[in-house]
Protein backbone atom coordinates (compact mmCIF):
# COMPACT_ATOMS: atom_id res chain seq x y z
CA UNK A 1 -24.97 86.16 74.78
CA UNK A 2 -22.03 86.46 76.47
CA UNK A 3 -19.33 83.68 76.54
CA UNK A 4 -19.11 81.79 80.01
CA UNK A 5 -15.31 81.60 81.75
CA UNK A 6 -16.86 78.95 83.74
CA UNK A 7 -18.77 75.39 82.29
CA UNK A 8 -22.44 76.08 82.80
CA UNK A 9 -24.74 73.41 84.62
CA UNK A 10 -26.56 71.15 82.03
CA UNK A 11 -28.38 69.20 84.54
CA UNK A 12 -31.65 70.76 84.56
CA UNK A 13 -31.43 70.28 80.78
CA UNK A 14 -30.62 66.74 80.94
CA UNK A 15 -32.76 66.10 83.15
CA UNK A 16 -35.71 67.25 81.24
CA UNK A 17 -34.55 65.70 78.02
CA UNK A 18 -34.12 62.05 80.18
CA UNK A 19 -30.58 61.98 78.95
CA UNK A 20 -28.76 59.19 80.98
CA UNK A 21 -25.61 58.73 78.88
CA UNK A 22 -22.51 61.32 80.19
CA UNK A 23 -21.39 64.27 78.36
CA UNK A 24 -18.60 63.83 76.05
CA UNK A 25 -16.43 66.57 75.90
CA UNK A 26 -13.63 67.83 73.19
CA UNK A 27 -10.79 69.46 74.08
CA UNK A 28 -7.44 70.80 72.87
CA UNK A 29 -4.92 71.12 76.04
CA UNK A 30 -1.21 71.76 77.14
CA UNK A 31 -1.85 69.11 79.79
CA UNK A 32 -3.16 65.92 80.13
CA UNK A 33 -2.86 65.21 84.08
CA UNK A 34 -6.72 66.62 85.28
CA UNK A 35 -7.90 63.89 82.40
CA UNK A 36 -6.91 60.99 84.15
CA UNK A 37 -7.22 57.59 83.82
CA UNK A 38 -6.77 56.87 79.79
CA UNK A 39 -8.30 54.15 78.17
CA UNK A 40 -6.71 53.47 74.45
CA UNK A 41 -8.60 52.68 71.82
CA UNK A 42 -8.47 49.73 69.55
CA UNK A 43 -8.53 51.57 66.43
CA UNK A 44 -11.22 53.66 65.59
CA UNK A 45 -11.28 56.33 68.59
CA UNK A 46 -14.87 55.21 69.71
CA UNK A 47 -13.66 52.00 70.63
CA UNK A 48 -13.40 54.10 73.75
CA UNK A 49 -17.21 54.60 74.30
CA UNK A 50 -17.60 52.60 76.86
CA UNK A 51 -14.65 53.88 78.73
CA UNK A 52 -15.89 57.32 78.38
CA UNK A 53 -19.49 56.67 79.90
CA UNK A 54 -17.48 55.09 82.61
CA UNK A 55 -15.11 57.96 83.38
CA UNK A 56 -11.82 57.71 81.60
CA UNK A 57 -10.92 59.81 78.40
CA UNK A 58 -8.68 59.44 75.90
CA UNK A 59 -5.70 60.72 73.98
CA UNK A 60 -4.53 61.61 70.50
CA UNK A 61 -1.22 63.42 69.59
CA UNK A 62 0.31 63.56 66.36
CA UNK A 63 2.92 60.75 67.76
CA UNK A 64 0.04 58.49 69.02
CA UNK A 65 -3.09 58.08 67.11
CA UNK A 66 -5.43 55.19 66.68
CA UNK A 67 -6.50 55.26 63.11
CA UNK A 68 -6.02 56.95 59.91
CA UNK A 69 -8.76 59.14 60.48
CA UNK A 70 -8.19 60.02 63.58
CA UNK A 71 -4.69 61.34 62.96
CA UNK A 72 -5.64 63.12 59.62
CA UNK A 73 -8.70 64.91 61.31
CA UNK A 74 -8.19 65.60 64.79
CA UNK A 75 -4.47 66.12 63.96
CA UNK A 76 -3.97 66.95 60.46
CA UNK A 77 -1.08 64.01 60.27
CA UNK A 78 -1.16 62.11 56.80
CA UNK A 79 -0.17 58.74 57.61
CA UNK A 80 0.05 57.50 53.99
CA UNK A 81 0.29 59.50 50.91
CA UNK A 82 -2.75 61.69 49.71
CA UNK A 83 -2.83 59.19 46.42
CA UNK A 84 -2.80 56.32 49.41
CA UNK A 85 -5.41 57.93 51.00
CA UNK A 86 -7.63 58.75 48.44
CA UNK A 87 -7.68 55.11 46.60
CA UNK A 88 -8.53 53.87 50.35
CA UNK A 89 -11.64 56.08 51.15
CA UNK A 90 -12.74 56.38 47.16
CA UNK A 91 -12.29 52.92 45.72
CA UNK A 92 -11.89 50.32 49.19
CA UNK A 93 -14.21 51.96 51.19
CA UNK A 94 -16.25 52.88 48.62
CA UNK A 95 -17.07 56.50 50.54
CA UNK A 96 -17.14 58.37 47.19
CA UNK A 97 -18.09 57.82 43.48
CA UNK A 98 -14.40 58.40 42.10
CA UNK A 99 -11.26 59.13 43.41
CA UNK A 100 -11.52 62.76 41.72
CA UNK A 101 -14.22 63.32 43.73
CA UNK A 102 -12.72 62.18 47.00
CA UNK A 103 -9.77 64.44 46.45
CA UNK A 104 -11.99 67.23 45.73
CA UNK A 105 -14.15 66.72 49.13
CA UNK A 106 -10.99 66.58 51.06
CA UNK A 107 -9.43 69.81 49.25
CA UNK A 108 -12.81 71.62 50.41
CA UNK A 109 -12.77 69.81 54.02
CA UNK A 110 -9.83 70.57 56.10
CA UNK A 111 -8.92 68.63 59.71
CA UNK A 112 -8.57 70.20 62.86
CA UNK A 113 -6.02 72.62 63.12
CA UNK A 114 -4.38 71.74 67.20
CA UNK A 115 -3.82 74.45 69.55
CA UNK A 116 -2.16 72.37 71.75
CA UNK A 117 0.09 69.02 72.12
CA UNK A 118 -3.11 66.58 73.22
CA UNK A 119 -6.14 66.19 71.94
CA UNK A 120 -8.50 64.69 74.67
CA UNK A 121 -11.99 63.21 74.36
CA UNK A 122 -14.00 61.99 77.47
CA UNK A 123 -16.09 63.09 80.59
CA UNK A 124 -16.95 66.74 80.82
CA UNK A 125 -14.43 68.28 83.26
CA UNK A 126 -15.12 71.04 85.25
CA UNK A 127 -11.82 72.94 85.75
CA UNK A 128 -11.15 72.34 82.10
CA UNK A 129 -13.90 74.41 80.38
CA UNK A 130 -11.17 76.53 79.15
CA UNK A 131 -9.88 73.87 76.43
CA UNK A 132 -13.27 72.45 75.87
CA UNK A 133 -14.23 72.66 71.78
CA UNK A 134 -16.99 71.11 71.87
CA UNK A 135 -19.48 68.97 74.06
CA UNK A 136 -21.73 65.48 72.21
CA UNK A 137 -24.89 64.21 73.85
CA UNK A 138 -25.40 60.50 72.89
CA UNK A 139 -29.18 60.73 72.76
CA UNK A 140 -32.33 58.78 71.31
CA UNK A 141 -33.76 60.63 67.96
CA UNK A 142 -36.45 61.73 70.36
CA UNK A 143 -34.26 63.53 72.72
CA UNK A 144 -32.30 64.59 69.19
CA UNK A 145 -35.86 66.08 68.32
CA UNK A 146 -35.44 68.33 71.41
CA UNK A 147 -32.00 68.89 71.40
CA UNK A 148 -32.42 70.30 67.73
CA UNK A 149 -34.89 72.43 68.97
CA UNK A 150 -32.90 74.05 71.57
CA UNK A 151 -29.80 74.73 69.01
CA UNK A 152 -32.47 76.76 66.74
CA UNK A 153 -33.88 78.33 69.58
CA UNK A 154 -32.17 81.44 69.15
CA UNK A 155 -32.14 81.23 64.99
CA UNK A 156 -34.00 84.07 63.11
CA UNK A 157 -32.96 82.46 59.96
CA UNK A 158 -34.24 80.57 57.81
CA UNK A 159 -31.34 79.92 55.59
CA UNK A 160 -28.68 79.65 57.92
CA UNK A 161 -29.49 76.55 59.80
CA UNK A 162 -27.78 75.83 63.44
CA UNK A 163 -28.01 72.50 62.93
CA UNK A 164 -26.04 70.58 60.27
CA UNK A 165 -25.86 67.18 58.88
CA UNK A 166 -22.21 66.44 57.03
CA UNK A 167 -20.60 63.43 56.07
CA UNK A 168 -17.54 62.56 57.99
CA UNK A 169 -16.07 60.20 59.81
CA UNK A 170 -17.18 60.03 63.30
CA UNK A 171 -14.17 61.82 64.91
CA UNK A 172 -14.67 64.58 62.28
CA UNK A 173 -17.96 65.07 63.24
CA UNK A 174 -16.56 66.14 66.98
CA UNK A 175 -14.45 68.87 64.97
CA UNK A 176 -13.01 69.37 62.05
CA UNK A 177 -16.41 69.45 60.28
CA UNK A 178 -17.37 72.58 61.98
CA UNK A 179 -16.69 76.12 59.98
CA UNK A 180 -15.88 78.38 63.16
CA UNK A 181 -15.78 76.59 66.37
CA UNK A 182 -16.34 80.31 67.87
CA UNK A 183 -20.09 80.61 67.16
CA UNK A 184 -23.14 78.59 68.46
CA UNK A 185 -23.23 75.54 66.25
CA UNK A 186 -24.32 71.94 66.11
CA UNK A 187 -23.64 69.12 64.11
CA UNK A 188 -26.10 65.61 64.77
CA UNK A 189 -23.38 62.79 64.75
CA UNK A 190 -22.88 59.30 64.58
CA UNK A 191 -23.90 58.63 61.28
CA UNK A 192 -20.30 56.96 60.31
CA UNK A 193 -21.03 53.44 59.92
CA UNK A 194 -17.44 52.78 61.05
CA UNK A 195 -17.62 53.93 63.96
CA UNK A 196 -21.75 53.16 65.05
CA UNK A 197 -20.47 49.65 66.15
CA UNK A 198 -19.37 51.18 69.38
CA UNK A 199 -22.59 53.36 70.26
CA UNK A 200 -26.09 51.91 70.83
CA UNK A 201 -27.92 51.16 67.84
CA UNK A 202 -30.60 53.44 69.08
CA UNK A 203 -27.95 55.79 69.59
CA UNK A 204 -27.35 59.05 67.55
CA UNK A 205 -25.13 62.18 68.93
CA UNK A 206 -25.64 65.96 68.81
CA UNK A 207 -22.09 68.01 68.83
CA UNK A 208 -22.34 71.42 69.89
CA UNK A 209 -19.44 73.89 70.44
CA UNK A 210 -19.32 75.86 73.74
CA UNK A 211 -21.29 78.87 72.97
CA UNK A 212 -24.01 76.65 72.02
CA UNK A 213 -23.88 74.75 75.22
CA UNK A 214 -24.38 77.71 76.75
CA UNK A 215 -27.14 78.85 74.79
CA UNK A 216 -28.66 75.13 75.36
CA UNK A 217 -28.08 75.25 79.38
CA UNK A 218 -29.63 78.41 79.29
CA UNK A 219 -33.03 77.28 77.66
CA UNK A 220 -35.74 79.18 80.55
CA UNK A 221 -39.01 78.12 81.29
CA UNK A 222 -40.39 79.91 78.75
CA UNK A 223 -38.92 77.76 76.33
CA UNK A 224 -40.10 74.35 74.69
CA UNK A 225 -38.51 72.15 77.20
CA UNK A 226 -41.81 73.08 79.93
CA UNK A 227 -44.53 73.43 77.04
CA UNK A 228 -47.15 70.31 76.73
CA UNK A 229 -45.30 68.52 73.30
CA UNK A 230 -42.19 67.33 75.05
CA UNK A 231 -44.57 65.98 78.05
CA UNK A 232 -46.70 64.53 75.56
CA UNK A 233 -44.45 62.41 73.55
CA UNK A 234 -42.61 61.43 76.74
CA UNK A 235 -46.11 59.98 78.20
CA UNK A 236 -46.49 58.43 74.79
CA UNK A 237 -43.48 56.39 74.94
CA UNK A 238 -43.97 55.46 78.51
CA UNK A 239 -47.13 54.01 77.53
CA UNK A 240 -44.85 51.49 74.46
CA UNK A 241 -46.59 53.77 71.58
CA UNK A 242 -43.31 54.06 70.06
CA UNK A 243 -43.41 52.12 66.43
C-alpha cells in the first residue's frame, strides 16, 4: 500500500467501532501556529487529556517540557544525571528490580530522536498530515478487540506481530517505543499507571503510526468490521451482558 500525501477519513471506521473520544495525533513540526490554542500540562503530559478531547494540543521542546519523562523521551533531554535517573525509576519508583537492570533497559530503549523544534500532541489536523507520527484511539478493550484486529489485518505472520505491548511510560508509548515509525505498526497504550489518572478508567489507547492508519481507514466491507461478531458483541453490551 501506498503512503497517503493527504490524512485519510477515519470516520466510517469510527463510526463502526462506536469510538466517541477524538483522535490524538503525534507530530514533529517546524511550526506551531495551525495547532492553536495550547493547554500546558501540569506535569505528566496527559494532564492535558481533557484539553485534547476538547480541541487544544500541546507542546514540548527541549526548553519547555513538563516532566522528566517527557523531556527524556519525546526529546531525548536528560534533566538529571543518568545515575539520577536511574536510582529514581529503579529504586523510588520501583519500575525495575535493580538499578543494573534499569540502566540496561534504557541502553536498549532509546527516546525519540526530533525532526523538528516542537513536538505537538492533540486533535488530528488536517493540513498537518505531513508531520503526523503517529495517531492514538482512546477506546474501550472491546473496541481495542477490533482495533487489534484491523492492525493484523494485513499480517501473514505469525511471528512478527503488528501489535505490541511494551513497558513505557505513557508518552513513550506515543513514540519512542516504536522500532521504525515508517512501517504499519501499533502499540496498545495506557498501561503507565502514572499517567492512567488522566484517562477513563475504562480507558485503554491503541497508537498506530501513519501507514497503519491508513491501512486501518482502509478496512473494506469485506473485512471484519461488517461480519456478524462485531454486531454481535455490540447487541450484547447494549443488552448490560457485559460482566
Amino acid at each position: 500500500m501506498e503512503p497517503m500525501n493527504r490524512q485519510p477519513n477515519a470516520d466510517k471506521l469510527l463510526r463502526i467501532a462506536g469510538v466517541t473520544m477524538p483522535l490524538i495525533g503525534f507530530y514533529d513540526v517546524p511550526d506551531i501556529t495551525p495547532f492553536q490554542p495550547f493547554a500546558k500540562p501540569k506535569h505528566c503530559i496527559f494532564s492535558c487529556f481533557t484539553n485534547w478531547v476538547s480541541g487544544e494540543s500541546t507542546v514540548v521542546t527541549e526548553e519547555h517540557f513538563s516532566c522528566m519523562g517527557a523531556g527524556y523521551w519525546l526529546c531525548g533531554v536528560e534533566s538529571r544525571s543518568r545515575e539520577d535517573m536511574v536510582e529514581f525509576l529503579a529504586n523510588k519508583e520501583g519500575l525495575r528490580s535493580s538499578p543494573e537492570i534499569m540502566s540496561q533497559w534504557l541502553d536498549n530503549q532509546k527516546p525519540y530522536k526530533k525532526e523538528h523544534p516542537y513536538i505537538v500532541i492533540g486533535p488530528l489536523k488536517d493540513d498537518q498530515y505531513a508531520y503526523l507520527k503517529t495517531v492514538t484511539f482512546i477506546v474501550t478493550p472491546d473496541q481495542l478487540s477490533l482495533l487489534m484486529m484491523g492492525a493484523e489485518y494485513h499480517n501473514p505472520s505469525s511471528d512478527n506481530q503488528q501489535v505490541m505491548v511494551k513497558f513505557g511510560s505513557g508518552c513513550s508509548q506515543l513514540s519512542a517505543l516504536f522500532d521504525d515509525l515508517t512501517i504499519p505498526k501499533a502499540i496498545i497504550g495506557a498501561t503507565d499507571i502514572a499517567m492512567r489518572e488522566h484517562v477513563p478508567s475504562s480507558m485503554l489507547a491503541l497508537t498506530v503510526t501513519k501507514g497503519m492508519f491508513e491501512q486501518m481507514c482502509a478496512l473494506d466491507d469485506k473485512s471484519f468490521l461488517h461480519k456478524p461478531f462485531w454486531k454481535q458483541l455490540r447487541k450484547a453490551r447494549e443488552k448490560h451482558l457485559d460482566t
